[in-house]
Protein backbone atom coordinates (compact mmCIF):
# COMPACT_ATOMS: atom_id res chain seq x y z
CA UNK A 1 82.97 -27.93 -18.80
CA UNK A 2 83.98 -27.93 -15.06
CA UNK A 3 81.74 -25.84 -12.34
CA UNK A 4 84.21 -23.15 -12.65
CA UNK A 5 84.00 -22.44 -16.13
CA UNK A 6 80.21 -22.10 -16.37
CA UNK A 7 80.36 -19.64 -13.24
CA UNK A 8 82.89 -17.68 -15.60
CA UNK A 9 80.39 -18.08 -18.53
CA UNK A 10 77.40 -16.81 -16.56
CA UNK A 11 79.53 -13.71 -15.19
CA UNK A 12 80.69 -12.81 -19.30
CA UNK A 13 77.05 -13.57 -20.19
CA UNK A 14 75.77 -10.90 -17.62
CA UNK A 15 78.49 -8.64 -18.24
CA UNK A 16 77.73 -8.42 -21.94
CA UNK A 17 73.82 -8.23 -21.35
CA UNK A 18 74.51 -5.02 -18.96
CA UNK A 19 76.56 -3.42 -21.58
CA UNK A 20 73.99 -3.77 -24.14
CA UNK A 21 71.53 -2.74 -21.47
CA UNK A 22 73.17 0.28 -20.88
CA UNK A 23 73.00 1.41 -24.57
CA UNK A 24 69.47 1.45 -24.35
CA UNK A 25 68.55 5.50 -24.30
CA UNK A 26 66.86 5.89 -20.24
CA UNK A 27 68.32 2.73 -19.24
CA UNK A 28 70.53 4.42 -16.38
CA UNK A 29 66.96 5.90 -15.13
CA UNK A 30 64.99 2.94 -15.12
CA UNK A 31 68.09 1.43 -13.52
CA UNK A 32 68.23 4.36 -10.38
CA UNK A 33 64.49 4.06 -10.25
CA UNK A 34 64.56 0.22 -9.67
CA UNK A 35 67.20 0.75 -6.84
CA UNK A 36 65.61 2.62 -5.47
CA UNK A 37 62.57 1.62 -5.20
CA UNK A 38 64.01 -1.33 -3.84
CA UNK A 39 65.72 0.20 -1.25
CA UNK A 40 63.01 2.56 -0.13
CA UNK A 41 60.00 -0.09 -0.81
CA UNK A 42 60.80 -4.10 -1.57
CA UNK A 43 56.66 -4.66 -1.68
CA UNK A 44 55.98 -1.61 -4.06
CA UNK A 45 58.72 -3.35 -6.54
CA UNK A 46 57.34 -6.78 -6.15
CA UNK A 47 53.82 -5.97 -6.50
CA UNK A 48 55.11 -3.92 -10.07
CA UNK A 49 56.95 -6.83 -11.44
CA UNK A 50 53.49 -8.97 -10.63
CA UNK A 51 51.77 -6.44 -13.04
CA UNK A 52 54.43 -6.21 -15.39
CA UNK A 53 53.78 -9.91 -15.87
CA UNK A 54 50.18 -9.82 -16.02
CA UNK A 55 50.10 -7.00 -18.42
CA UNK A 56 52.84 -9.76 -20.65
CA UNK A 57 50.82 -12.44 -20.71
CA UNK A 58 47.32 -10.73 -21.29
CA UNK A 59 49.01 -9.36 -24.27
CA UNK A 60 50.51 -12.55 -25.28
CA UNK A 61 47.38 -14.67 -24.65
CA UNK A 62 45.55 -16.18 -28.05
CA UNK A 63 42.60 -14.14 -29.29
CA UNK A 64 39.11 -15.23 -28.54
CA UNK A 65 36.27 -14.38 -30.54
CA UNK A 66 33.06 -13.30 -28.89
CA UNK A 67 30.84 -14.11 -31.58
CA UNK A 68 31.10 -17.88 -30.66
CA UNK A 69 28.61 -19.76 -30.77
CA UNK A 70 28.24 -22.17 -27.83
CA UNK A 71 25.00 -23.21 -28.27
CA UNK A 72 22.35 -26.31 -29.88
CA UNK A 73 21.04 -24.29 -33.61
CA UNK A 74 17.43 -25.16 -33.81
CA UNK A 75 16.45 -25.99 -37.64
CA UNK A 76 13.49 -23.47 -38.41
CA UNK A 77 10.89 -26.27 -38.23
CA UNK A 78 12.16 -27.22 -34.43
CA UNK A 79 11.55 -23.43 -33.86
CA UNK A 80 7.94 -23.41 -35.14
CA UNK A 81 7.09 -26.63 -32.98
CA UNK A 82 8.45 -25.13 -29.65
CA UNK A 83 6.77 -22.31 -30.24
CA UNK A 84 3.22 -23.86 -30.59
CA UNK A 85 3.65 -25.80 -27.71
CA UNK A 86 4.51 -22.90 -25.78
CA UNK A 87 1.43 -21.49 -23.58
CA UNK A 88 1.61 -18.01 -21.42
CA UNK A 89 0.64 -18.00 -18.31
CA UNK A 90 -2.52 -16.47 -17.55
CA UNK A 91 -2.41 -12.83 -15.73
CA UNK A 92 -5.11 -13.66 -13.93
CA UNK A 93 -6.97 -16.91 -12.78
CA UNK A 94 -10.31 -17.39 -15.00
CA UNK A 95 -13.57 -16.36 -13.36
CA UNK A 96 -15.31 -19.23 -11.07
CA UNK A 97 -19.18 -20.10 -12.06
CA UNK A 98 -19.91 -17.70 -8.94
CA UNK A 99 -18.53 -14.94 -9.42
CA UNK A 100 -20.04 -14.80 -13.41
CA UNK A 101 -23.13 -15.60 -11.75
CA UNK A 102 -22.61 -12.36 -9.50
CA UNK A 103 -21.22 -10.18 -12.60
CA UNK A 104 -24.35 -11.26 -14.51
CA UNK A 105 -27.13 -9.81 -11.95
CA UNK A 106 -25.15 -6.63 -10.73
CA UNK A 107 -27.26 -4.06 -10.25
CA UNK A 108 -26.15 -0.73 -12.56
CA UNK A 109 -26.83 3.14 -11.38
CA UNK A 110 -28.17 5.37 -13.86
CA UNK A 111 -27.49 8.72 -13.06
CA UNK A 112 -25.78 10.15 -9.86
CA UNK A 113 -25.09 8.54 -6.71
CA UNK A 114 -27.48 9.25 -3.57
CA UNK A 115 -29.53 7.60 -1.04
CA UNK A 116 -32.01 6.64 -3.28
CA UNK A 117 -30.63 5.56 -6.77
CA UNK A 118 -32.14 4.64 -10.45
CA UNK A 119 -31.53 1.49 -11.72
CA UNK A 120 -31.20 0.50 -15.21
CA UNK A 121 -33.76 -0.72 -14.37
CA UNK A 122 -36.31 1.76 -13.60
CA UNK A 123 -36.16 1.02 -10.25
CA UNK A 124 -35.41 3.26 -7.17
CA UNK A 125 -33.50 1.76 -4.56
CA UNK A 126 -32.31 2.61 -0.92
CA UNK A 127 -28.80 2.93 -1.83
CA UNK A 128 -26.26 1.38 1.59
CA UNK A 129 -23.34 -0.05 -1.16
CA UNK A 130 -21.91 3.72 -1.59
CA UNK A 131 -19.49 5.54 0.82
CA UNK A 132 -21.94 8.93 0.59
CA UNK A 133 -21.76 9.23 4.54
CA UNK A 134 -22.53 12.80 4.15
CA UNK A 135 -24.92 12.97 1.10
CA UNK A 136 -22.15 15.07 -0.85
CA UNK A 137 -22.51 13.58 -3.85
CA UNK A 138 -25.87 15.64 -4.42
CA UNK A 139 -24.31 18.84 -3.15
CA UNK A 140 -25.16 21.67 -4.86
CA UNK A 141 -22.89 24.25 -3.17
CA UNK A 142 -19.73 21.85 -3.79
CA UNK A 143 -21.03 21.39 -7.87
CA UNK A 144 -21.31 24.96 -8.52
CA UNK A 145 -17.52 25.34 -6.42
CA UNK A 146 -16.33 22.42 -8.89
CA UNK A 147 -17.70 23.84 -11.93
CA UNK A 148 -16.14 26.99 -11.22
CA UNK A 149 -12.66 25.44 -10.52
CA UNK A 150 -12.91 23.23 -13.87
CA UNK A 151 -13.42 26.59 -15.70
CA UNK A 152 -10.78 28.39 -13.90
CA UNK A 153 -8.06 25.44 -14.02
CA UNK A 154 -9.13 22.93 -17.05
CA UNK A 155 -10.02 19.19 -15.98
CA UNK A 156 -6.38 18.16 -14.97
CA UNK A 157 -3.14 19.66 -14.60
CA UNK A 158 -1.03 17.05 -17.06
CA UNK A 159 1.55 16.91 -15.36
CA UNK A 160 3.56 15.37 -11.93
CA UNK A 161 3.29 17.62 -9.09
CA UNK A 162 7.48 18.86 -9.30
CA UNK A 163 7.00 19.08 -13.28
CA UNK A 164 4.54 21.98 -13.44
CA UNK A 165 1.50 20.20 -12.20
CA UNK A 166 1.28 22.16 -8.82
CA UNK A 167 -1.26 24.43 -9.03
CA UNK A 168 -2.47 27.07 -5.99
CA UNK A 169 -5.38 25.17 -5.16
CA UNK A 170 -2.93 21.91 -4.43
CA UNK A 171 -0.90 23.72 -2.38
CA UNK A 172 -4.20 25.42 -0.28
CA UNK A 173 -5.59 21.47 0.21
CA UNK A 174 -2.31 20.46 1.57
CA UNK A 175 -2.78 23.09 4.10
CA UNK A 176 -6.00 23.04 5.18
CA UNK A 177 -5.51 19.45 5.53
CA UNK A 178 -2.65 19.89 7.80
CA UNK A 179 -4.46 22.63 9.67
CA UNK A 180 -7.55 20.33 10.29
CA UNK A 181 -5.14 17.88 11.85
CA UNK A 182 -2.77 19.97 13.74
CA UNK A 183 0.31 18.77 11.75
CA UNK A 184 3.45 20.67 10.29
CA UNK A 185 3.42 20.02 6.95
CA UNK A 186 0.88 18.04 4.43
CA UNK A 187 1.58 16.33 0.87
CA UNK A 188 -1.42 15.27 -1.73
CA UNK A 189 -1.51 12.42 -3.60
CA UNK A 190 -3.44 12.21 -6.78
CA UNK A 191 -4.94 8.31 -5.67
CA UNK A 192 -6.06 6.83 -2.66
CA UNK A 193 -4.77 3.60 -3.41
CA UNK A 194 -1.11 4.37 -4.30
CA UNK A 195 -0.32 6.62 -1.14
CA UNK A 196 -0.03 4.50 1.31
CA UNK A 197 1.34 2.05 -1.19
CA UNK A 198 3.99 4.78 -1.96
CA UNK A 199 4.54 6.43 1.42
CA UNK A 200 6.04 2.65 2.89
CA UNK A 201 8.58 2.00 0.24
CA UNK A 202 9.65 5.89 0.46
CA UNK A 203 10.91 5.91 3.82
CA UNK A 204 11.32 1.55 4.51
CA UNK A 205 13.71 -0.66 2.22
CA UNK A 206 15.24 -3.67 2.67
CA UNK A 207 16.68 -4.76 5.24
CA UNK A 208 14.52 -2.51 7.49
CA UNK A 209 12.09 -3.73 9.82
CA UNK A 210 8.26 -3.48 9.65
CA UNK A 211 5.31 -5.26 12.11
CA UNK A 212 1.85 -4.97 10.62
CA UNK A 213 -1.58 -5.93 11.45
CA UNK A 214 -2.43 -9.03 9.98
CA UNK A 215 -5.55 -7.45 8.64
CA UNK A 216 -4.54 -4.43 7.33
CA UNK A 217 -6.06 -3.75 3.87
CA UNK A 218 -4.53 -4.43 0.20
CA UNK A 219 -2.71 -1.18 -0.45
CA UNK A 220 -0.81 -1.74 2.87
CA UNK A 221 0.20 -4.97 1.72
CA UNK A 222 1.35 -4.04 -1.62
CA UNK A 223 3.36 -0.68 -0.09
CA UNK A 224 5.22 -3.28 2.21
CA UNK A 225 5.90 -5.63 -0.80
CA UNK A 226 7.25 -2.89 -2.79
CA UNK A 227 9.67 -1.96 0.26
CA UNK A 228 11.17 -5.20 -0.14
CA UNK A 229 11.33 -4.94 4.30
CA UNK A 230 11.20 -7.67 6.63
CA UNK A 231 7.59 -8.03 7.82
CA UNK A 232 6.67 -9.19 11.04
CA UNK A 233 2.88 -9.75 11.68
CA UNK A 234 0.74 -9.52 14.96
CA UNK A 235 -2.58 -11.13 15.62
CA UNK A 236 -4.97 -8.33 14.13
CA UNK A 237 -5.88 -5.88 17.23
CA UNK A 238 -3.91 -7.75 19.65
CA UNK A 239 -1.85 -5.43 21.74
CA UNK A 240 -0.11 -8.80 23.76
CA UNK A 241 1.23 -9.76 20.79
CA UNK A 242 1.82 -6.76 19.69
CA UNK A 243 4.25 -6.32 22.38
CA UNK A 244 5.32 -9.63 22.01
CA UNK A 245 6.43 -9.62 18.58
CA UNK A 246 8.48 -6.00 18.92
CA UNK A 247 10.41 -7.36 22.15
CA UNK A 248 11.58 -10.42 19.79
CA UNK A 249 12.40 -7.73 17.33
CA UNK A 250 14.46 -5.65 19.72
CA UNK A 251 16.39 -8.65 21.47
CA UNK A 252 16.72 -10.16 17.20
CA UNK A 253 18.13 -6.86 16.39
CA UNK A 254 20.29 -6.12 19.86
CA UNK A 255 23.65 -7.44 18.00
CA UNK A 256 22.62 -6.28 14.47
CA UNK A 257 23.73 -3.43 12.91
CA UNK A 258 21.28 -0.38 13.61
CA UNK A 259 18.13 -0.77 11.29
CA UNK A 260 14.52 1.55 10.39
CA UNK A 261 11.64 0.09 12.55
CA UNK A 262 8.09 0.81 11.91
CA UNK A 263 4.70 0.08 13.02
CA UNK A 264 1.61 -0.11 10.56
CA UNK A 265 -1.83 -0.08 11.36
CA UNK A 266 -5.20 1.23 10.64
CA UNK A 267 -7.61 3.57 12.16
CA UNK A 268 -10.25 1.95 10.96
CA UNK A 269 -9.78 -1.24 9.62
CA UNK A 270 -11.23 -1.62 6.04
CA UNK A 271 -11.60 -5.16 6.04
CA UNK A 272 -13.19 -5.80 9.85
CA UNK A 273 -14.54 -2.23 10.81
CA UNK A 274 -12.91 -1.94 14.04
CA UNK A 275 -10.84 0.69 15.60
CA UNK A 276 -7.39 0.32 16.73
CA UNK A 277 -6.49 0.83 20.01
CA UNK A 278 -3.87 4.14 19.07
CA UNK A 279 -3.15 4.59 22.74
CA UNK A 280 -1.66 0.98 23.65
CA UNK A 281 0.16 1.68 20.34
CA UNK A 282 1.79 5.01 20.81
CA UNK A 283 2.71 3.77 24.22
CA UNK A 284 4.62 0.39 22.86
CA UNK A 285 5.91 2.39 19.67
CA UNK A 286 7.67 4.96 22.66
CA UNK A 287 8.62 1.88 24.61
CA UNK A 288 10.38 -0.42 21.67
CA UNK A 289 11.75 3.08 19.76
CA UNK A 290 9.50 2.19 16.61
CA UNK A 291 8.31 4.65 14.00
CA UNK A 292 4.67 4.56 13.65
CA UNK A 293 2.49 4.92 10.12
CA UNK A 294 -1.28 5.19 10.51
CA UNK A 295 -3.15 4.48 7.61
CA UNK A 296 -6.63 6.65 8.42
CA UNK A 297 -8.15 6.12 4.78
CA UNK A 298 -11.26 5.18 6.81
CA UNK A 299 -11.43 6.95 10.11
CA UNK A 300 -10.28 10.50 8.56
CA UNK A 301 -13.25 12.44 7.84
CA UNK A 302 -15.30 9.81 10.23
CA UNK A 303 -14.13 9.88 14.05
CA UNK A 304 -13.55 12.70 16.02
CA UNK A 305 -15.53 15.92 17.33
CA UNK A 306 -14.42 17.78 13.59
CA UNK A 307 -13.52 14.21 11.62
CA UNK A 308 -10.02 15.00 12.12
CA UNK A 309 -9.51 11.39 12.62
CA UNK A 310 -8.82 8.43 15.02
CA UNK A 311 -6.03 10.67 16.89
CA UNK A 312 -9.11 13.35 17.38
CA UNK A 313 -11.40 10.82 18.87
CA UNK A 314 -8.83 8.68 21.10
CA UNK A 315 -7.01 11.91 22.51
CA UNK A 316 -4.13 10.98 21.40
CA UNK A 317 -1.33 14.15 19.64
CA UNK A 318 -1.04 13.96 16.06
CA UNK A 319 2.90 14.71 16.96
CA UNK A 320 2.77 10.81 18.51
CA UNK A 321 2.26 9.35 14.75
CA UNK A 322 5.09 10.29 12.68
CA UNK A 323 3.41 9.39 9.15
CA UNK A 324 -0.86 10.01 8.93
CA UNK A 325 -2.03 8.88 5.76
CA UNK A 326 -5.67 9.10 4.47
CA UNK A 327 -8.09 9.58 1.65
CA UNK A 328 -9.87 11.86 0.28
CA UNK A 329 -11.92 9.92 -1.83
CA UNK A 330 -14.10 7.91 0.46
CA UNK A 331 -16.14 10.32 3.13
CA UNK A 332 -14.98 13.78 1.79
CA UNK A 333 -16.16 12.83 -1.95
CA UNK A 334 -13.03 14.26 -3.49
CA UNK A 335 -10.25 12.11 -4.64
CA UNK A 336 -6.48 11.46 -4.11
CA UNK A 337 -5.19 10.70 -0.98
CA UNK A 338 -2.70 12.46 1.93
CA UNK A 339 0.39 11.94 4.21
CA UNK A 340 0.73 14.27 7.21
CA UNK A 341 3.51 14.85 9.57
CA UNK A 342 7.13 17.05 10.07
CA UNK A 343 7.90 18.98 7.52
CA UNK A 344 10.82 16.86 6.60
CA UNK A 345 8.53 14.03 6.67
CA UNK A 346 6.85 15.34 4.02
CA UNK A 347 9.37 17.17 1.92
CA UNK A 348 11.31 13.73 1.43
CA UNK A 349 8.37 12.21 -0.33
CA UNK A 350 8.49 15.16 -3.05
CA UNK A 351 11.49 13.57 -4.01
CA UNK A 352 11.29 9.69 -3.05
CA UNK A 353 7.43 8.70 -3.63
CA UNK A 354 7.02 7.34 -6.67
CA UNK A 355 3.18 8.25 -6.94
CA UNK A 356 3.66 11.34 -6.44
CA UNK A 357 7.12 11.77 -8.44
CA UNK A 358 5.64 10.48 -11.53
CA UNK A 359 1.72 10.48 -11.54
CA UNK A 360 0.15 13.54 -12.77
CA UNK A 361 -1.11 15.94 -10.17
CA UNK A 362 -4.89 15.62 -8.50
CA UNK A 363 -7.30 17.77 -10.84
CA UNK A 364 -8.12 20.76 -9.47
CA UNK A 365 -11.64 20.39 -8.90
CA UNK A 366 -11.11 17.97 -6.92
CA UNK A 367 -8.66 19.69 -4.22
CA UNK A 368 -10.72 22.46 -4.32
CA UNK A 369 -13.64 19.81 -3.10
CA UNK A 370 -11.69 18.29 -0.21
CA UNK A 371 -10.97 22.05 1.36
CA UNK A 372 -14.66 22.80 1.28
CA UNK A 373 -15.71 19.59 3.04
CA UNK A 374 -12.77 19.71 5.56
CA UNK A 375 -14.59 23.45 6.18
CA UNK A 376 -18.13 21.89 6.05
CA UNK A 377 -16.92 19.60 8.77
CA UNK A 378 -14.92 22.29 10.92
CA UNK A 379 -17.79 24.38 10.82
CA UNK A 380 -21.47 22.14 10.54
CA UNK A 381 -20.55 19.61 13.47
CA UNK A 382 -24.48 18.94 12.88
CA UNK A 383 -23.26 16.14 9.98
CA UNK A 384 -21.35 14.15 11.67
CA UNK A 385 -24.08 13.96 15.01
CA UNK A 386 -26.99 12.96 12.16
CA UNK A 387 -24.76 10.13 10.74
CA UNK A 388 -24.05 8.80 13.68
CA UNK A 389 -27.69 9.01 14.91
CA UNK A 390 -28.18 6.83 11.49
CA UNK A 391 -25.49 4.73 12.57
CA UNK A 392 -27.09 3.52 16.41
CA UNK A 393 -30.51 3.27 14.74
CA UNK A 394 -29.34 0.80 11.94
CA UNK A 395 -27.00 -1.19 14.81
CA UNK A 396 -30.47 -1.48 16.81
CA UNK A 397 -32.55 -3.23 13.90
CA UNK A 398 -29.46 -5.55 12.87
CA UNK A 399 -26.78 -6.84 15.53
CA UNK A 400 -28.71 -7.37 19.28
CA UNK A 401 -31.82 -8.19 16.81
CA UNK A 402 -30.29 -10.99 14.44
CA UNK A 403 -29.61 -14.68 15.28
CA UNK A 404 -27.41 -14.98 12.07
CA UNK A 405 -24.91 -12.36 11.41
CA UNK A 406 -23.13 -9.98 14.28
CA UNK A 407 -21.16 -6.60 13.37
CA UNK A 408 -17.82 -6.42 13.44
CA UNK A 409 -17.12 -2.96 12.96
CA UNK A 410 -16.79 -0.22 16.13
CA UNK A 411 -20.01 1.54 16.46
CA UNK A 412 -18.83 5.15 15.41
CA UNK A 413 -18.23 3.68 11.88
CA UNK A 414 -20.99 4.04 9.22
CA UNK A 415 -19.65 0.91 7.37
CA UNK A 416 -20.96 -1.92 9.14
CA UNK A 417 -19.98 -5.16 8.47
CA UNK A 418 -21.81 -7.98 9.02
CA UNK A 419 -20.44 -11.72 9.52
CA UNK A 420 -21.85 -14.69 10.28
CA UNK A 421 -21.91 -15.76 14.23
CA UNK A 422 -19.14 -18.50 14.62
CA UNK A 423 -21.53 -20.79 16.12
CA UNK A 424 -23.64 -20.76 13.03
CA UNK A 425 -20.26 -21.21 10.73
CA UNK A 426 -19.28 -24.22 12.86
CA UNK A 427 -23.00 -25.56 13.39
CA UNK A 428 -23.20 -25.51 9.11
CA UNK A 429 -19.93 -26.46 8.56
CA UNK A 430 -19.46 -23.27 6.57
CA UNK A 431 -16.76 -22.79 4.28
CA UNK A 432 -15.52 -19.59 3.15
CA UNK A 433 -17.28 -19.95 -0.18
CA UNK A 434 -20.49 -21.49 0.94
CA UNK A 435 -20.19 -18.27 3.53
CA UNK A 436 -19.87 -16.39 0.54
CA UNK A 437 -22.56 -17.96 -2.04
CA UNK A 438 -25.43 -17.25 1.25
CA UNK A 439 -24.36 -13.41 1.49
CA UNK A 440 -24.75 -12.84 -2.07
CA UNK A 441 -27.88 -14.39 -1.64
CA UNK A 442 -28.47 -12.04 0.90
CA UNK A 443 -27.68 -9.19 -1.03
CA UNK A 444 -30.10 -10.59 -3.76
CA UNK A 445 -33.05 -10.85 -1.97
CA UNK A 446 -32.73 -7.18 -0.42
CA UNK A 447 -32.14 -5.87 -3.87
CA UNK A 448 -35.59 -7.49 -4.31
CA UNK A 449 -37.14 -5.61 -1.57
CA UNK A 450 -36.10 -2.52 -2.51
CA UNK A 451 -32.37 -2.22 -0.31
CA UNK A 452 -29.09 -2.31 -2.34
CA UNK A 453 -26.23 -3.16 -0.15
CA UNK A 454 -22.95 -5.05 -1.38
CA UNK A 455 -20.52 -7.73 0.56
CA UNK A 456 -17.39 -7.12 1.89
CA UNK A 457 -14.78 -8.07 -1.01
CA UNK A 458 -10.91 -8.33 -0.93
CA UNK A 459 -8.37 -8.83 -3.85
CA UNK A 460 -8.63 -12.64 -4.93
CA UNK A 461 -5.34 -14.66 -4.30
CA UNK A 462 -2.61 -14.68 -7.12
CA UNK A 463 -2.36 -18.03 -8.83
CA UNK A 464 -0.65 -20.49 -7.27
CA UNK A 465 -0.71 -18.67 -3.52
CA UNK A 466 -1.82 -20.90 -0.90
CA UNK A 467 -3.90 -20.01 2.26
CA UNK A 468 -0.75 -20.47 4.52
CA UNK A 469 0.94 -17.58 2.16
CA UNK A 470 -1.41 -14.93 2.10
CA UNK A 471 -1.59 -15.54 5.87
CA UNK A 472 -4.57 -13.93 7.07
CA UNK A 473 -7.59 -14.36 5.45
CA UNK A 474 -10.66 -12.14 5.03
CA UNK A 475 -14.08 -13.85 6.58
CA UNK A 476 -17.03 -12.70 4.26
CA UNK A 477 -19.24 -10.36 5.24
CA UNK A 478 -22.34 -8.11 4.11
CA UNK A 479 -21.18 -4.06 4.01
CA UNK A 480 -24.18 -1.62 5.16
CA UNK A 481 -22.75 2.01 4.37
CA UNK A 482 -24.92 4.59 6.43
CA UNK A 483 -25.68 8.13 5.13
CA UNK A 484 -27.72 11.09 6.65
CA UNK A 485 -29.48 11.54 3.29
CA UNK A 486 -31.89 8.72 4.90
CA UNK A 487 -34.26 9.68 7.62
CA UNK A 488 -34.58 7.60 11.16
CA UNK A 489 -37.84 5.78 9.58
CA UNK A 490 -35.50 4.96 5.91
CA UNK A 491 -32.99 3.64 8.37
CA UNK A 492 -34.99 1.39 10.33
CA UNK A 493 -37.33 0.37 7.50
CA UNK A 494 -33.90 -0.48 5.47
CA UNK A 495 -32.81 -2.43 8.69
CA UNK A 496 -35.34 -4.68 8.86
CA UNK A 497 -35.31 -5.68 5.07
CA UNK A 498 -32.21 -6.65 5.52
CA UNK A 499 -32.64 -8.31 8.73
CA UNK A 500 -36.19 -10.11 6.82
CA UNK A 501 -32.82 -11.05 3.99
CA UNK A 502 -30.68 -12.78 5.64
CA UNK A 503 -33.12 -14.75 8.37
CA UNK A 504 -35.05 -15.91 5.10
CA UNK A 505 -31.61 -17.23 3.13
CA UNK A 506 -30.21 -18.97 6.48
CA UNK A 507 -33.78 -20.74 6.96
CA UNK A 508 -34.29 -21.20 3.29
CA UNK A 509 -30.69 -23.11 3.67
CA UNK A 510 -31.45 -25.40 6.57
């Protein structure tokens, strides 16, 4: 067969297949549809006939079957073995021979808290180890107010705050609170712990920027895990590199797509005492366009003509911190905790902060506490003047007077903490648990005398987290809480037993 007679054999071929074709009921619309679709759009036909194909060969393929198996079968006795060699981690490293030493000889209250306190005992001790700055604990007008609330509203609400567990007495806490500060709007938490630790991730997530304080306390630290943010960290009350850090933020970010920036710091810092410097801060924060969160868990209640906080006592507008967060568990002898700010500040965290969103709602007895404190303070300025007479008298007898330890905490607080000079660390070669192991001893031997104070304590390390991780670590310390329950003569008696402590440990140690 020459060229010319397969080119007529192709031609019949075709002929006959259109004929057929055309038999086929819709054909002749298919047929105008494919023209002109072609005409009108080649791509649109091309990218069909792809799919026509696909959908051909998908339905063409061999079946698979899921139920495959594609991996080694252990024999039952091979399972058994694995799984006594297998052992959990633990949740939690064991306890070191210290620290069942210090379980062993803690001293146990009987009865309530107060400035002087029944042991188990039978003894009565000065009592420094509580936060009772105000003697509230023994407060007769604020147990009749809380008995009267528990009969009124039952011992808790059972429920989250936006699923029936807002009760009138929530709702007049959140304002007095924001009234006492001068803010727009106020939210309550039902724990101290879990605000701050819920107001971080509710407003920073990744990819968002945050520079903390080095030393800010554990709840910080877990709020700004749970974010999942970048964290950037400046030497602990260092305003140079405070400045330092957000300019290498700002020029970092310059090309970067637009991103939430926040500053976090303390009022008072729980785990050194002293105050930050909110001025310098609101000043950079205005400078570098950062948002600022102040965590006032221990300056709320503490500084300030009324206790309205670090902003009271520095001067500084409550309308220059954009998210004030505090507690009302530690000087107002309540519980839960608070963020202040704008109104939409606070109405996104209904909605967004987990602890409040799914936590049930502070007991009523206790809100109804916090408002009558914040008007004790308002209105009896007389209670904050007395504990910080007890404060000057206690720094008199211990820091100027001791050749050991020096305070680290500002002189309005009534937690003092007290650390070893460095010259005596380096002199003794002290590590941090040979620093630790002489403070207990410390404690010990004013226990003995009549004086129960504690030591500064932070969460332990997780297992396996080096130094270099954790990156700032806490230098052990004694913690002297002051209260006006005591009188100037209990405070300065007090003082020098613990003074008498730790000179006889450090020389008992030589």
């Amino acid at each position: 067969m020459d060229l010319q007679d397969a080119h007529g054999w192709l031609v019949d071929l075709l002929n006959e297949i259109s004929v057929q074709f055309q038999k086929v009921p819709g054909s002749a619309i298919f047929l105008r549809y494919v023209k002109s679709s072609y005409q009108n759009d080649p791509v649109r036909s091309a990218v069909e006939l792809f799919l026509f194909l696909f959908a051909v060969k998908y339905l063409l393929a061999p079946k698979y079957s899921t139920s495959k198996k594609s991996y080694v079968k252990l024999t039952d006795e091979e399972i058994d073995e694995l799984v006594d060699e297998w052992v959990p981690e633990p949740l939690v490293a064991p306890q070191t021979p210290f620290e069942e030493a210090e379980n062993e000889k803690r001293p146990v209250i009987v009865g309530p808290t107060g400035p002087k306190s029944k042991l188990a005992n039978g003894r009565i001790v000065t009592n420094v180890a509580s936060y009772n700055f105000y003697n509230l604990a023994g407060n007769e007008s604020l147990k009749e107010k809380a008995i009267q609330t528990l009969r009124t509203y039952g011992v808790g609400p059972c429920g989250p705050p936006g699923f029936y567990g807002t009760q009138d007495v929530h709702q007049k806490t959140e304002a007095d609170i924001s009234a006492h500060l001068g803010t727009t709007a106020c939210i309550v938490y039902a724990q101290a712990f879990s605000t701050i630790s819920s107001v971080i991730p509710a407003f920073s997530k990744r990819g968002d920027i945050i520079v903390a304080d080095k030393a800010v306390n554990f709840a910080i630290r877990k709020g700004m895990q749970i974010s999942r943010s970048s964290i950037r960290w400046y030497e602990h009350n260092d305003m140079m590199d405070l400045q330092n850090v957000l300019a290498s933020v700002v020029k970092e970010q310059a090309k970067k797509p637009l991103t939430r920036r926040f500053i976090i710091t303390e009022g008072l810092f729980e785990n050194v005492g002293d105050m930050v410097d909110l001025v310098k801060v609101v000043e950079l924060r205005h400078r570098y366009k950062f948002r600022l969160i102040l965590d006032e868990t221990w300056s709320f209640g503490v500084l300030g003509r009324t206790g309205a906080g670090v902003t009271e006592h520095q001067g500084v507008s409550v309308k220059e911190v954009d998210m004030l967060v505090g507690s009302l568990a530690g000087p107002l002898c309540a519980g839960g905790g608070f963020c202040a700010g704008s109104s939409e500040i606070v109405e996104h965290q209904r909605l967004s902060a987990s602890a409040y969103t799914f936590s049930a709602a502070l007991p009523a007895m206790l809100a109804t506490t916090a408002s009558e404190v914040l008007a004790m303070l308002e209105t009896n300025g007389e209670m904050l003047a007395l504990v910080r007479e007890n404060i000057k008298t206690m720094w008199a007898q211990l820091d100027p007077r001791s050749e050991w330890v020096h305070c680290t905490s500002a002189m309005e607080n009534p937690i003092m903490i007290l650390v070893l000079k460095a010259e005596v660390v380096a002199s003794r070669k002290l590590s941090i648990s040979e620093q630790e192991q002489l403070l207990q001893e410390m404690v010990d031997e004013a226990l003995a005398n009549g004086v129960m104070m504690t030591r500064l304590k932070s969460m332990p390390r997780g297992i396996h987290v080096t130094a270099k991780e954790v990156g700032w670590e806490l230098q052990p310390g004694l913690k002297v809480c002051l209260t006006l329950g005591l009188t100037r003569k209990e405070v300065e008696r007090t003082g020098t037993v613990i003074r008498h402590a730790i000179t006889k440990v450090m020389k008992a140690k030589r």
